[in-house]
PDB file of N, CA and C in Angstrom:
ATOM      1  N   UNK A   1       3.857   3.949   3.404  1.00  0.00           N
ATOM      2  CA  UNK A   1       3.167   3.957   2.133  1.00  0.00           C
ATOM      3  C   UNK A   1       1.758   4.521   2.275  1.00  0.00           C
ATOM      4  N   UNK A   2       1.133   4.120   3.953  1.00  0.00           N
ATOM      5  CA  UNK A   2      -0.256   4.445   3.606  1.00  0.00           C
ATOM      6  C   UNK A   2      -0.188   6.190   3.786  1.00  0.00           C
ATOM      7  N   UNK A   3       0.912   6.701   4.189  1.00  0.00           N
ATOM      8  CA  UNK A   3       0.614   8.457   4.322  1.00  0.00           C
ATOM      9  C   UNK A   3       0.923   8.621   3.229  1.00  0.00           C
ATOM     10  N   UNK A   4       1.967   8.362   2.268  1.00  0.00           N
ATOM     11  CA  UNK A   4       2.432   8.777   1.138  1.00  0.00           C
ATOM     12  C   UNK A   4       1.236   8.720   0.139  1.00  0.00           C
ATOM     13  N   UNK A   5       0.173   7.523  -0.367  1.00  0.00           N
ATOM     14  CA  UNK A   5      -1.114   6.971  -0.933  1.00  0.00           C
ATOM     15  C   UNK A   5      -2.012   6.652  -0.056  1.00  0.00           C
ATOM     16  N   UNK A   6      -3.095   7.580   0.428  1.00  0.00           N
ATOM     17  CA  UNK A   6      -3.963   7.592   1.314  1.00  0.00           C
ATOM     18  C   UNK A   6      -5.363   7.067   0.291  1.00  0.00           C
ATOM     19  N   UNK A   7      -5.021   7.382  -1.053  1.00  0.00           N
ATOM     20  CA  UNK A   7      -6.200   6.732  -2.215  1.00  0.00           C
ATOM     21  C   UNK A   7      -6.146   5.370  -2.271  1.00  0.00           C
ATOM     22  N   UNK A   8      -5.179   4.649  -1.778  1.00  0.00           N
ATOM     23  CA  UNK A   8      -4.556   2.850  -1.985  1.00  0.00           C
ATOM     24  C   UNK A   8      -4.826   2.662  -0.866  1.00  0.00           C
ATOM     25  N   UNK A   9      -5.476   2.998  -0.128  1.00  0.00           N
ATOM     26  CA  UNK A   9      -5.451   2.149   1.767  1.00  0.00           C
ATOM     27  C   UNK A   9      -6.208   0.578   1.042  1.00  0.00           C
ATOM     28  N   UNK A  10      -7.075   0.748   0.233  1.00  0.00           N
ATOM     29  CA  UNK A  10      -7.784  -0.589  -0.147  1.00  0.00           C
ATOM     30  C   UNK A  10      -7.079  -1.732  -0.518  1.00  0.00           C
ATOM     31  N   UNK A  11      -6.224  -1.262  -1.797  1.00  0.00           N
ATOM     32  CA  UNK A  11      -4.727  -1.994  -2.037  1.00  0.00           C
ATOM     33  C   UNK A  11      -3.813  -2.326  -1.024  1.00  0.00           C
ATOM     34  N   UNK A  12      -3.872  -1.785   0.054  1.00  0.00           N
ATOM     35  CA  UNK A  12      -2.796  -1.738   1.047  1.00  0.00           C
ATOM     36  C   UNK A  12      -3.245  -2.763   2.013  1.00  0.00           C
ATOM     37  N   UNK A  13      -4.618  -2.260   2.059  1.00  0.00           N
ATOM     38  CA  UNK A  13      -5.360  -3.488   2.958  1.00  0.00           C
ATOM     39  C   UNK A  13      -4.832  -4.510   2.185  1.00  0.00           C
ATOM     40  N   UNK A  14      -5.258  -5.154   1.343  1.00  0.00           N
ATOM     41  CA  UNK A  14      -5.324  -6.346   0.679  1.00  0.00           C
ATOM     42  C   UNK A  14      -3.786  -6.950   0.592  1.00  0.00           C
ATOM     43  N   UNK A  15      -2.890  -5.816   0.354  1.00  0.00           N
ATOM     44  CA  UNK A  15      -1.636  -6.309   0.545  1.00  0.00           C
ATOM     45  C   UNK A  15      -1.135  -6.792   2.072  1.00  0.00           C
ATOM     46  N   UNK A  16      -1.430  -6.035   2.927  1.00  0.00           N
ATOM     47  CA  UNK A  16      -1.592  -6.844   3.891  1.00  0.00           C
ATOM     48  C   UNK A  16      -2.087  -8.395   4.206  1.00  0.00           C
ATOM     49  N   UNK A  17      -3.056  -9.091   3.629  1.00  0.00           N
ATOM     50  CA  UNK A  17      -3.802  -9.951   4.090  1.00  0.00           C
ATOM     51  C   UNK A  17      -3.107 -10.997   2.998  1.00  0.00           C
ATOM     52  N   UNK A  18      -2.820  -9.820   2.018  1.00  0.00           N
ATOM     53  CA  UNK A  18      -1.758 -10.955   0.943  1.00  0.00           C
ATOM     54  C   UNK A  18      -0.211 -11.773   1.567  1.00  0.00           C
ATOM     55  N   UNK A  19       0.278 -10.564   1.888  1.00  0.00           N
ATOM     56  CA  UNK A  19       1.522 -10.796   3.127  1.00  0.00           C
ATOM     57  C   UNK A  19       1.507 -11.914   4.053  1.00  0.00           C
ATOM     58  N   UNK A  20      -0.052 -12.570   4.909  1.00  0.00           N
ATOM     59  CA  UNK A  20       0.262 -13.587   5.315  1.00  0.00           C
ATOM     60  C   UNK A  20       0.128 -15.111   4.878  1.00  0.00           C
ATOM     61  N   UNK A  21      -0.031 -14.762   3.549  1.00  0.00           N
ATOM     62  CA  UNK A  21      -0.485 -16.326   2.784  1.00  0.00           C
ATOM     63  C   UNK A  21       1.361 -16.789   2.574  1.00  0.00           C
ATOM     64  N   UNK A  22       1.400 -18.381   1.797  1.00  0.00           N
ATOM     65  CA  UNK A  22       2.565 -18.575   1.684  1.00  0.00           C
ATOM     66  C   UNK A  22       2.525 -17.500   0.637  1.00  0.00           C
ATOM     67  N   UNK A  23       4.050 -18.556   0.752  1.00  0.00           N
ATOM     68  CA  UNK A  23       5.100 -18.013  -0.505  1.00  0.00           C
ATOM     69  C   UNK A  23       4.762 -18.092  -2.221  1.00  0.00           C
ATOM     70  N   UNK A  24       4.082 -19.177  -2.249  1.00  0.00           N
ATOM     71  CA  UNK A  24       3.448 -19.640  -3.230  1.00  0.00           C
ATOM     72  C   UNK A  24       2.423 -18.516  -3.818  1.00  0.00           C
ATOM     73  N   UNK A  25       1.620 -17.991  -2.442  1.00  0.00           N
ATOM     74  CA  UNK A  25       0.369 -17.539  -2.615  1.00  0.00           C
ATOM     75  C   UNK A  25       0.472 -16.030  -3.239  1.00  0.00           C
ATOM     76  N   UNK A  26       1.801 -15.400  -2.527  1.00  0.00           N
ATOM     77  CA  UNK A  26       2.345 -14.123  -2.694  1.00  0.00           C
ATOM     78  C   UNK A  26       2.407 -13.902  -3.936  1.00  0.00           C
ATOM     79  N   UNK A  27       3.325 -14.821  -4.583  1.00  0.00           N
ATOM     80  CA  UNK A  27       4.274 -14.930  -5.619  1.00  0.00           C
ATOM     81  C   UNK A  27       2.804 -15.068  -7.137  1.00  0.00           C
ATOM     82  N   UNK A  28       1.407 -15.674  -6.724  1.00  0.00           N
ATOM     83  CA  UNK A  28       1.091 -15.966  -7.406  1.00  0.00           C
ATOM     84  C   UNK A  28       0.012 -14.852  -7.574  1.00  0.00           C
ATOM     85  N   UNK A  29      -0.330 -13.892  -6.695  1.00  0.00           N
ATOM     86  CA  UNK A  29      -0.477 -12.625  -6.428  1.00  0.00           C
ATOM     87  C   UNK A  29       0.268 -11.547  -7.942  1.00  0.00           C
ATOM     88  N   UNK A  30       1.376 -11.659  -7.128  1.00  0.00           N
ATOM     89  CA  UNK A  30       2.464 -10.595  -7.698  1.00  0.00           C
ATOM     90  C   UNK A  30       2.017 -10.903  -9.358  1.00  0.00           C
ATOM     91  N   UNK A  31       2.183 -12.211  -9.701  1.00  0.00           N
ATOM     92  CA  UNK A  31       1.772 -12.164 -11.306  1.00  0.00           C
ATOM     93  C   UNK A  31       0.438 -12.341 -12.172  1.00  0.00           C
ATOM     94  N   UNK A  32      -0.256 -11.886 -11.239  1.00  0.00           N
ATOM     95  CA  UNK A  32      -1.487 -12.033 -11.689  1.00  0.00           C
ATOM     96  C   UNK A  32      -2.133 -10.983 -12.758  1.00  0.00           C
ATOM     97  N   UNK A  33      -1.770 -11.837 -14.279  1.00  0.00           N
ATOM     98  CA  UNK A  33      -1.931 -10.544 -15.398  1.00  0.00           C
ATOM     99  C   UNK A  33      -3.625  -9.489 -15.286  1.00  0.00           C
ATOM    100  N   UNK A  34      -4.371 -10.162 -14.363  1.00  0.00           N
ATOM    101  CA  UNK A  34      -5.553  -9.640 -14.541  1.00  0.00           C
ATOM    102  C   UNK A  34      -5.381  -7.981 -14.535  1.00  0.00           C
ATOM    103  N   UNK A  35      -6.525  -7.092 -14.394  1.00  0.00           N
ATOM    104  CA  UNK A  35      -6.380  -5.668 -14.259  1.00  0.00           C
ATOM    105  C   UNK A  35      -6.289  -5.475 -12.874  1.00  0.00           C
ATOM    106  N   UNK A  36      -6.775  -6.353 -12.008  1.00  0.00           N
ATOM    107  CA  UNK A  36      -6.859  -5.961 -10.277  1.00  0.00           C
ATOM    108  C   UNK A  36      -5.413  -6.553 -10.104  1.00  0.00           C
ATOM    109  N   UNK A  37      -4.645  -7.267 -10.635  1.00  0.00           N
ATOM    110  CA  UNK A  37      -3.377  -7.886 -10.542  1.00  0.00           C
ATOM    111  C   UNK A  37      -2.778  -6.735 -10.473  1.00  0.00           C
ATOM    112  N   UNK A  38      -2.837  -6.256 -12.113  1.00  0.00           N
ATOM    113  CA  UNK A  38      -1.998  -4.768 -12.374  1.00  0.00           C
ATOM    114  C   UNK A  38      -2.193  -3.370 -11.024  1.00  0.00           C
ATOM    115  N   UNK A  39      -3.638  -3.303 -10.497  1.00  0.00           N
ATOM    116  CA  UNK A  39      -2.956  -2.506  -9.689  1.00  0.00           C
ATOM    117  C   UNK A  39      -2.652  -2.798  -8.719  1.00  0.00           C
ATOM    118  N   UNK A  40      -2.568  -4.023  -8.271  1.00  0.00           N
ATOM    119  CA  UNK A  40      -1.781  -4.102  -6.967  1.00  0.00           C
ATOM    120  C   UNK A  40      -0.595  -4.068  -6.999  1.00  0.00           C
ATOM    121  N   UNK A  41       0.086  -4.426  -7.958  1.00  0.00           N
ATOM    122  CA  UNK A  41       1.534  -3.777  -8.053  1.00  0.00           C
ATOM    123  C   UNK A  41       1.829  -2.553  -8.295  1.00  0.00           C
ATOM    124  N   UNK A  42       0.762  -1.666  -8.632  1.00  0.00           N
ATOM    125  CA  UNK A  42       0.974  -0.074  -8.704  1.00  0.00           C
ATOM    126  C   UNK A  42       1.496   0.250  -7.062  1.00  0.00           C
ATOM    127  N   UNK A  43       1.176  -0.527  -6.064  1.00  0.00           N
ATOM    128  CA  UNK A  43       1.164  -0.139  -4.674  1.00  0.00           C
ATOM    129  C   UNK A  43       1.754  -1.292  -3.822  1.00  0.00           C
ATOM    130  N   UNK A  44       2.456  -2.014  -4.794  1.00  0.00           N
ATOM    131  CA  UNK A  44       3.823  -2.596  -4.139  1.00  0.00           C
ATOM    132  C   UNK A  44       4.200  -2.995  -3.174  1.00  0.00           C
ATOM    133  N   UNK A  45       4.223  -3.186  -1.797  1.00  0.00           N
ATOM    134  CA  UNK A  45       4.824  -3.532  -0.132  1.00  0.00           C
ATOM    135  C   UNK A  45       6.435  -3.612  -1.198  1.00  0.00           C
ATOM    136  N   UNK A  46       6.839  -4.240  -1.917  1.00  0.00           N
ATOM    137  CA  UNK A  46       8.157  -4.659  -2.190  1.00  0.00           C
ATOM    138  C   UNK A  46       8.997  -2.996  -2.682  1.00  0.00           C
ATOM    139  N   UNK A  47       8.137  -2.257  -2.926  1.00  0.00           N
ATOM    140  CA  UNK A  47       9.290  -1.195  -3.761  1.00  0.00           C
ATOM    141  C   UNK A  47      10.373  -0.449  -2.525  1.00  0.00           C
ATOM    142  N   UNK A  48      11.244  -0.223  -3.704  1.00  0.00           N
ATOM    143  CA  UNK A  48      12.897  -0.127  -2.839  1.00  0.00           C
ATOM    144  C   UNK A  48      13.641  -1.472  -2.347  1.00  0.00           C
ATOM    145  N   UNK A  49      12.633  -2.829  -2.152  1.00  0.00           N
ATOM    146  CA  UNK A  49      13.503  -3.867  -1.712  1.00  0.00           C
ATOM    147  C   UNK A  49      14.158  -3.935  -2.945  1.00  0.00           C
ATOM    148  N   UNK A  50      14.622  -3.860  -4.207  1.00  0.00           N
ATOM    149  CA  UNK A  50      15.766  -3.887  -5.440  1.00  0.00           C
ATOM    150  C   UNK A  50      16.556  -2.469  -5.427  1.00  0.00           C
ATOM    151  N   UNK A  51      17.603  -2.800  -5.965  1.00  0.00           N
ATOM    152  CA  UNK A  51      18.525  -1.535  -6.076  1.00  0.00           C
ATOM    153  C   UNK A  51      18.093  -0.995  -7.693  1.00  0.00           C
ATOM    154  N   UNK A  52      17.953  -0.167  -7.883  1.00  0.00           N
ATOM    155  CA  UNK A  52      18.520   0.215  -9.427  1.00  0.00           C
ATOM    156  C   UNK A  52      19.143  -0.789 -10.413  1.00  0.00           C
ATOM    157  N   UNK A  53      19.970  -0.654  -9.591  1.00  0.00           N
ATOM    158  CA  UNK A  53      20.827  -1.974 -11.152  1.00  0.00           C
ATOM    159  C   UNK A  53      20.175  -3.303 -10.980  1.00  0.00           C
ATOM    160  N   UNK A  54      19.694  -3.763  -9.850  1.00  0.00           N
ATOM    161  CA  UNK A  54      18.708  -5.216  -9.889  1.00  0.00           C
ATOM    162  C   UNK A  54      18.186  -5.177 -10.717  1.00  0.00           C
ATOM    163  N   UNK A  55      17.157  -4.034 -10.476  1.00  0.00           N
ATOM    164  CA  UNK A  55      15.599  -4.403 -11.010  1.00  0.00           C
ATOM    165  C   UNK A  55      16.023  -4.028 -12.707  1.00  0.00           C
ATOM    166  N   UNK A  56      17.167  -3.117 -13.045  1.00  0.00           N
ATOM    167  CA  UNK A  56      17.451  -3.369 -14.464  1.00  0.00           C
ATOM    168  C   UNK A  56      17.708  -4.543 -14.837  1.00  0.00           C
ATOM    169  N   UNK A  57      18.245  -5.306 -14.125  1.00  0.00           N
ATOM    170  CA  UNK A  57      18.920  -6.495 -14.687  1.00  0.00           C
ATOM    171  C   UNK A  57      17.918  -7.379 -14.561  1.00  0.00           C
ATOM    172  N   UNK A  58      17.071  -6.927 -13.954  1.00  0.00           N
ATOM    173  CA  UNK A  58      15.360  -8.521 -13.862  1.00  0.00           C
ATOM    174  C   UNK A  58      14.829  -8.161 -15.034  1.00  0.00           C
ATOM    175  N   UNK A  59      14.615  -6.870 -15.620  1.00  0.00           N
ATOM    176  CA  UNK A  59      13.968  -6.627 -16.468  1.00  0.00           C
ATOM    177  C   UNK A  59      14.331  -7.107 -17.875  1.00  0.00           C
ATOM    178  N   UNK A  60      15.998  -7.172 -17.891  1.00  0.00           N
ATOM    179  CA  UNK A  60      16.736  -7.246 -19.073  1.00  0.00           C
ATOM    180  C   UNK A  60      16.744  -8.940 -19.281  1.00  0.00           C
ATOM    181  N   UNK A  61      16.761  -9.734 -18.031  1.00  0.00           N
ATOM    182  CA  UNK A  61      16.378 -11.131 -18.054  1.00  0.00           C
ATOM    183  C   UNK A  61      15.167 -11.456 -18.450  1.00  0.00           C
ATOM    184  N   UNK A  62      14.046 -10.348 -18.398  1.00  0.00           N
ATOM    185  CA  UNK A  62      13.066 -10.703 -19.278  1.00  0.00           C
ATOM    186  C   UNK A  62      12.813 -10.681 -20.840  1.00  0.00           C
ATOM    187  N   UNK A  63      13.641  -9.785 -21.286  1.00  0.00           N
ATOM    188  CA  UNK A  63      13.774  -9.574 -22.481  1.00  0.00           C
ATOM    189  C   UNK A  63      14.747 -10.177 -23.134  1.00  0.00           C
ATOM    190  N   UNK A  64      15.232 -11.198 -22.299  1.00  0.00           N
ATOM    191  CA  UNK A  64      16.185 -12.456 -23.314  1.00  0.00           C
ATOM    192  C   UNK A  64      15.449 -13.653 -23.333  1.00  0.00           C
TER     193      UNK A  64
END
């Protein structure tokens, strides 16, 4: 990721340091509506862990 986004090493850092908190801590990361929330999911560690049809179907569980 960091050759592919060499502009996110900062995000990347942080995702790193996010990576060793619990599970709790991750998770509470990942939804954090703030704007620094939002881009840390622009730069992901998780993308590709879902297939296509998963992440449709997480999405569609949100919208029920």
């Amino acid at each position: 990721m960091r050759s592919l986004n060499p502009h996110a090493s900062t995000l990347l850092d942080e995702w790193e340091g996010i990576l060793e908190g619990t599970t709790d801590q991750i998770v509470a990361r990942m939804l954090d509506p703030s704007e620094h929330g939002r881009d840390l999911r622009q730069v992901t560690p998780f993308a590709g862990v879902l297939s296509p049809a998963q992440r449709a179907a997480a999405y569609e569980s949100f919208e029920d």
